[in-house]
Protein backbone atom coordinates (compact mmCIF):
# COMPACT_ATOMS: atom_id res chain seq x y z
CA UNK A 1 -8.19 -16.88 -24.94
CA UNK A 2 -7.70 -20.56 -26.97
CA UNK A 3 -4.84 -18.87 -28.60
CA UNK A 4 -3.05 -17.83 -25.61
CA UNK A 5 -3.25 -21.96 -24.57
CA UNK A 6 -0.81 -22.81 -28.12
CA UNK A 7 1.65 -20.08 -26.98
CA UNK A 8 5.57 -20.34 -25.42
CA UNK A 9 5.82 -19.32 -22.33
CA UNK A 10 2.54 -19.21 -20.79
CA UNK A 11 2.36 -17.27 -17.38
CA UNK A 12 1.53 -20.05 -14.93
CA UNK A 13 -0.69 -17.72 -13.42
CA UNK A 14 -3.06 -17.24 -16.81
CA UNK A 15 -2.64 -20.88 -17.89
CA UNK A 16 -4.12 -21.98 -14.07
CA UNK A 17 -6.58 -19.45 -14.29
CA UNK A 18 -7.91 -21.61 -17.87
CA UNK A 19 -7.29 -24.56 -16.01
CA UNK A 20 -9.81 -23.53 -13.16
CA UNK A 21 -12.36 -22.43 -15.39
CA UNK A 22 -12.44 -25.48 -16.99
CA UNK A 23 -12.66 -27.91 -14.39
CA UNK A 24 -15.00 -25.91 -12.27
CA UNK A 25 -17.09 -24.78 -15.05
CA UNK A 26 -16.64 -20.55 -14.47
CA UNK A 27 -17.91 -18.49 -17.44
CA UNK A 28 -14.81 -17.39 -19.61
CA UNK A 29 -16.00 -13.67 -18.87
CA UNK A 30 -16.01 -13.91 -15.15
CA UNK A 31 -11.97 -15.68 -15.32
CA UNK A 32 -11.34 -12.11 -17.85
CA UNK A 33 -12.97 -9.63 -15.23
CA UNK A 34 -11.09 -11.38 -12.79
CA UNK A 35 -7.50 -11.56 -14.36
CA UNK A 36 -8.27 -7.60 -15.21
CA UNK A 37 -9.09 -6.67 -11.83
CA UNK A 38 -5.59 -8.35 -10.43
CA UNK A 39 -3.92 -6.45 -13.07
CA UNK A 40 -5.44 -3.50 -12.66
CA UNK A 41 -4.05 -3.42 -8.74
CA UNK A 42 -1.12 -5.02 -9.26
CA UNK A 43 -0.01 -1.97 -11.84
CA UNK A 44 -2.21 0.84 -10.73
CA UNK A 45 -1.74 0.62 -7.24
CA UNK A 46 0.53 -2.03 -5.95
CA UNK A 47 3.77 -1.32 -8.17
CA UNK A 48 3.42 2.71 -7.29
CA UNK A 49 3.36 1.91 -3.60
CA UNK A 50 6.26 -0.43 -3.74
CA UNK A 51 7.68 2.39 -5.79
CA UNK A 52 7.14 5.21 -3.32
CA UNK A 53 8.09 2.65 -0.41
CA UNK A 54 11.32 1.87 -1.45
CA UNK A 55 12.33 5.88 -2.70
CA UNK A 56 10.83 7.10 1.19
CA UNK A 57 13.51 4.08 2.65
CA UNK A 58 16.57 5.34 0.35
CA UNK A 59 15.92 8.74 0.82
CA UNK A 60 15.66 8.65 4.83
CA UNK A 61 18.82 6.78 6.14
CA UNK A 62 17.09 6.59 9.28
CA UNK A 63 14.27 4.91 7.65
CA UNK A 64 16.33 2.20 6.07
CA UNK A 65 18.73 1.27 8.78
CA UNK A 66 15.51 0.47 11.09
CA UNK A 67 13.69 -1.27 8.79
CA UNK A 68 16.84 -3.18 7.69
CA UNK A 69 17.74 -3.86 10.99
CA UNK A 70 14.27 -5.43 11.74
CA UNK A 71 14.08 -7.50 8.53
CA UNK A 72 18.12 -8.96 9.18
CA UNK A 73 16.53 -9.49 12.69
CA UNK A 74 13.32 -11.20 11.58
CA UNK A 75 15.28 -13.37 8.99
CA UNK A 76 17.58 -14.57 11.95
CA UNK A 77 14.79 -15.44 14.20
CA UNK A 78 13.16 -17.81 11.58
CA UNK A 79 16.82 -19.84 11.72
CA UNK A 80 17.48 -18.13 7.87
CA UNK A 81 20.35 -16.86 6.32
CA UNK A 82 21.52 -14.72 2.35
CA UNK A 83 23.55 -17.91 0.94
CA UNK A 84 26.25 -17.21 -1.53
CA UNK A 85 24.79 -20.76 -3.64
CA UNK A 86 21.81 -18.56 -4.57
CA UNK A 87 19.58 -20.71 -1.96
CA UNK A 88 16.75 -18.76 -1.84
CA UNK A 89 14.77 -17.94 1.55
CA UNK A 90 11.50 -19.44 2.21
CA UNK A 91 9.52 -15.71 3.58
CA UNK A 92 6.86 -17.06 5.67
CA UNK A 93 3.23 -15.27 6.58
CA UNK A 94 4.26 -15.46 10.62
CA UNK A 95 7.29 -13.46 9.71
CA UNK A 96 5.79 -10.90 8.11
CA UNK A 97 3.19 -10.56 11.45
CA UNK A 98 6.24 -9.41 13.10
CA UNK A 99 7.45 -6.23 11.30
CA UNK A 100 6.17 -3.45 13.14
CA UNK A 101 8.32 -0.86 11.68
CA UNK A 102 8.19 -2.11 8.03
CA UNK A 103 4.20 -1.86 8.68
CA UNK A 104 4.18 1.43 9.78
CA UNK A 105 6.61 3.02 7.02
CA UNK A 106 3.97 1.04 4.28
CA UNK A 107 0.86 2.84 6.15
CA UNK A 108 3.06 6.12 6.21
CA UNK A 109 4.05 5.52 2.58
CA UNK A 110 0.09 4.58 1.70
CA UNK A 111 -1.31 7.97 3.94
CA UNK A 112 1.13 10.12 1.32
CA UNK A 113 0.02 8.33 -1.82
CA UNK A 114 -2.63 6.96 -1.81
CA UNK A 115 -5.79 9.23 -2.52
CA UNK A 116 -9.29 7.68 -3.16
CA UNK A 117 -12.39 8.91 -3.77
CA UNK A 118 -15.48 7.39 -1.46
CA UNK A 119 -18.61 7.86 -2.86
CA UNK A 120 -21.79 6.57 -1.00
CA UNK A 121 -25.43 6.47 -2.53
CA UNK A 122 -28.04 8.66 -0.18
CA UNK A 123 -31.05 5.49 0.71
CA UNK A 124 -32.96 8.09 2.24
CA UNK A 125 -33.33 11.83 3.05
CA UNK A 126 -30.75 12.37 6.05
CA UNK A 127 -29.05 15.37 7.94
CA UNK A 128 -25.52 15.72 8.01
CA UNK A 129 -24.27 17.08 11.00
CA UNK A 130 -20.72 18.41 10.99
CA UNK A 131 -17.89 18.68 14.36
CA UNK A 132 -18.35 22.23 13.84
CA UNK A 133 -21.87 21.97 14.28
CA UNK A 134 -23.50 22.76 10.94
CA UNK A 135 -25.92 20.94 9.58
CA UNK A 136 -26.99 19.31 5.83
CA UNK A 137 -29.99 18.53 4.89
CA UNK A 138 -29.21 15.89 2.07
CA UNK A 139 -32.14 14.29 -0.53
CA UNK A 140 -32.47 11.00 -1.50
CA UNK A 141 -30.97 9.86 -4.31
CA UNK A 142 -27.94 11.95 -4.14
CA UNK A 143 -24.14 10.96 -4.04
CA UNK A 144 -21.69 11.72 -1.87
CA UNK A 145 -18.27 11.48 -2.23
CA UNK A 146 -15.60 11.59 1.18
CA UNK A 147 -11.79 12.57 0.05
CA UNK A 148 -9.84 11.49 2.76
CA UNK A 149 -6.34 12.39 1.68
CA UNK A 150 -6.87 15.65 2.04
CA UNK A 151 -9.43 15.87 4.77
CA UNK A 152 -7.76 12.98 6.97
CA UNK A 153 -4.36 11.85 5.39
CA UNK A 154 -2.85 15.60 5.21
CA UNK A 155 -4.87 17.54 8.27
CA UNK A 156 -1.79 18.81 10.38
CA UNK A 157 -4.31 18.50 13.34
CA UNK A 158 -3.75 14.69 12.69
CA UNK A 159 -1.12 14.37 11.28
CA UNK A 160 1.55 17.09 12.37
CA UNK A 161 3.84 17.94 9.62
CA UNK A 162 1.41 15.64 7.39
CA UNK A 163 3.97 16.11 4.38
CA UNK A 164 7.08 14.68 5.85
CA UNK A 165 7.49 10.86 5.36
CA UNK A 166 7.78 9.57 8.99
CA UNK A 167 8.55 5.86 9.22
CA UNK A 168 7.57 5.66 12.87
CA UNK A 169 4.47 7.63 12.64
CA UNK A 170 2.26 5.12 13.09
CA UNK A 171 4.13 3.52 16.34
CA UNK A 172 4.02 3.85 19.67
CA UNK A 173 7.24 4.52 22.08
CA UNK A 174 7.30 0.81 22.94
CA UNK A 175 6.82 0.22 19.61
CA UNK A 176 3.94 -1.45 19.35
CA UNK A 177 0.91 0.03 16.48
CA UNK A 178 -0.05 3.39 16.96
CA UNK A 179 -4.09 3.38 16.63
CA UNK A 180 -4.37 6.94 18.93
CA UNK A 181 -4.74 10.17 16.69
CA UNK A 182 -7.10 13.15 17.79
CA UNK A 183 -8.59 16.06 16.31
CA UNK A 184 -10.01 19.17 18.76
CA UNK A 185 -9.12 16.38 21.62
CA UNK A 186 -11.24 13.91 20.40
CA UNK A 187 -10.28 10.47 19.04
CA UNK A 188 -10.83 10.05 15.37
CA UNK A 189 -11.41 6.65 14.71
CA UNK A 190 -10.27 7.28 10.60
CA UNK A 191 -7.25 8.30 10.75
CA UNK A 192 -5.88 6.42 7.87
CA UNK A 193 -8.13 5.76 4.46
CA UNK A 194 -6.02 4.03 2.07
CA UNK A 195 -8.43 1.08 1.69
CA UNK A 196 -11.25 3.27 2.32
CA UNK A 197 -13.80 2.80 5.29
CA UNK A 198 -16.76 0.77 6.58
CA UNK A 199 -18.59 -1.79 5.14
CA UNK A 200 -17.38 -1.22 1.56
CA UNK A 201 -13.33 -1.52 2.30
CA UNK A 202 -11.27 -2.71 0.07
CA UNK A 203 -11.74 -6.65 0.51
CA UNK A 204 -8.25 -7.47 -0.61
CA UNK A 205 -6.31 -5.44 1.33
CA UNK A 206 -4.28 -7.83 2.93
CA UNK A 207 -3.23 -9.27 -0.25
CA UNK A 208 -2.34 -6.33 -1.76
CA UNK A 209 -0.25 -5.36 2.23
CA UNK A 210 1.04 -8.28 1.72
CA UNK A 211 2.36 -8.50 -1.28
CA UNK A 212 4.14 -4.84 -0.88
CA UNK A 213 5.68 -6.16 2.58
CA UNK A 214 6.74 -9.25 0.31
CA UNK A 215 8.62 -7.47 -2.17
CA UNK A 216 10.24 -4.90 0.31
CA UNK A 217 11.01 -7.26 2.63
CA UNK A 218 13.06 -9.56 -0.01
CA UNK A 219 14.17 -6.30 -1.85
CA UNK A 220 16.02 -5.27 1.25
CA UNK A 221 17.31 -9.02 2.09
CA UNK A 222 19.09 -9.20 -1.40
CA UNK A 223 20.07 -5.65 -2.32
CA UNK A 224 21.82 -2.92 -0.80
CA UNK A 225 20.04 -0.13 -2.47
CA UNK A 226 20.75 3.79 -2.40
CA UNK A 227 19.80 7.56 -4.80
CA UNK A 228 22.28 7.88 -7.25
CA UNK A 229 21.55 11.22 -6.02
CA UNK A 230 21.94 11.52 -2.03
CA UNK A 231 19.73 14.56 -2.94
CA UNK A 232 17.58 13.99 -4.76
CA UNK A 233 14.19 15.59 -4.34
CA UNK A 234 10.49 13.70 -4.00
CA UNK A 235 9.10 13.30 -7.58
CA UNK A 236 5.67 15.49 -8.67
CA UNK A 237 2.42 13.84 -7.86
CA UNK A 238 0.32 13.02 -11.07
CA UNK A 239 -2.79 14.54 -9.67
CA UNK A 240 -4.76 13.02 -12.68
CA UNK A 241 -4.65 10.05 -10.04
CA UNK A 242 -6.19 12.04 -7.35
CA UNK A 243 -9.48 9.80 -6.97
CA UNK A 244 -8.18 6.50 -8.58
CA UNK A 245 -5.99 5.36 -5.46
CA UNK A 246 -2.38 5.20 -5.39
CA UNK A 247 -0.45 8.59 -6.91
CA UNK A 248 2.33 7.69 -9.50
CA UNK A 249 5.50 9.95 -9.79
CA UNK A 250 5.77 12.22 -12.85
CA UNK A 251 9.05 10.66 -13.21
CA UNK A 252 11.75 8.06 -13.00
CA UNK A 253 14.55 8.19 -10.67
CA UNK A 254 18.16 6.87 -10.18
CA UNK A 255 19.64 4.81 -7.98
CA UNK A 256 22.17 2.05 -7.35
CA UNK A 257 21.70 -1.37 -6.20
CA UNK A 258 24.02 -4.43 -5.56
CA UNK A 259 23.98 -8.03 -4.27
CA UNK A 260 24.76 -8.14 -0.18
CA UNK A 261 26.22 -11.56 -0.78
């Protein structure tokens, strides 16, 4: 780490993260396990999502026009405009509370893609008792694991047609947030485990929400963006992910973007 101090071109973020360490005295190892975990989302999960966001938007018009249409608005409402001087905008926290749409096409994006694996330690012996009303006698010590893209995410009883990418899926007809999805009539309070569930949810899941609204949100103020290939079909899950969180694509794609200003 003393090396990286001498170096050109420090990220800011790295050379603050020394900075803190020395002034508040954290352990070196703590600031590395830190700096890895960040990159670990930010490349494993964040980037993918931001990926699979932005291919769902260009490759349903419908998608992109109302999501557009609610950023332009949003942008006009904070007394902002795209300046030809290269003035950038100045994205704000309160306007990013009030994108309804964008948020439900990221927790439709995030219910196709993203696929973790919740495993829970058994404290004590314990019966199971399933909806269909068998029952599991389970041992202490064991693990348990929950895989809720297939079990929640994709269940058509859910989630009708749970493979289409619906950007207002998770909105009501007044357009406020949809929080009302049943199985066999009955509400099921789950019914979207991206971050996982319970106690033990992510803890920096509004960051990482955040920071994928953040980069749409700008990517669609700058750029006009479209598929090279109005056609062009959904790219192969890499099911080596399945557990790990977000799914990357097999493969690249191609499209066009260029300045709105």
């Amino acid at each position: 780490m003393q090396k990286m101090k001498i170096k050109d071109n420090i990220s800011r973020w790295v050379w603050d993260m020394q900075q803190g360490r020395q002034e508040l005295g954290i352990k070196e190892s703590m600031i590395d396990r830190y700096m890895l975990v960040l990159l670990w989302v930010s490349q494993g999960n964040t980037g993918p999502s931001a990926f699979w966001l932005l291919f769902f938007l260009m490759k349903h018009p419908e998608a992109m026009a109302a999501v557009r249409e609610e950023v332009n608005r949003v942008l006009k409402e904070s007394g902002q405009e795209v300046r030809r001087d290269g003035h950038l905008i100045n994205l704000t926290c309160d306007m990013l509370m009030k994108t309804p749409i964008l948020d439900s096409a990221v927790e439709e994006t995030l219910r196709l893609t993203a696929a973790p694996l919740l495993v829970r330690s058994v404290l004590q012996d314990m019966t199971l008792k399933m909806a269909n009303g068998c029952e599991y006698r389970i041992p202490k010590g064991d693990r348990m694991a929950v895989f809720p893209y297939s079990a929640v995410h994709l269940n058509p009883e859910i989630h009708p047609d749970p493979h289409s990418f619906k950007y207002d899926r998770f909105l009501n007809p007044d357009g406020s947030k949809k929080t009302d999805f049943y199985k066999d009539g009955k509400n099921v309070k789950y019914y979207s485990m991206p971050w996982g569930a319970g106690v033990s949810m992510c803890p920096g899941r509004f960051f990482a929400n955040n920071e994928l609204k953040q980069f749409v949100f700008l990517m669609l103020v700058y750029f006009d963006l479209e598929l090279k290939n109005p056609d062009e079909k959904t790219p192969r899950y890499d099911v080596s992910r399945l557990g790990f969180g977000a799914l990357h694509p097999v493969r690249d794609i191609q499209f066009r973007y260029s300045l709105r200003f």
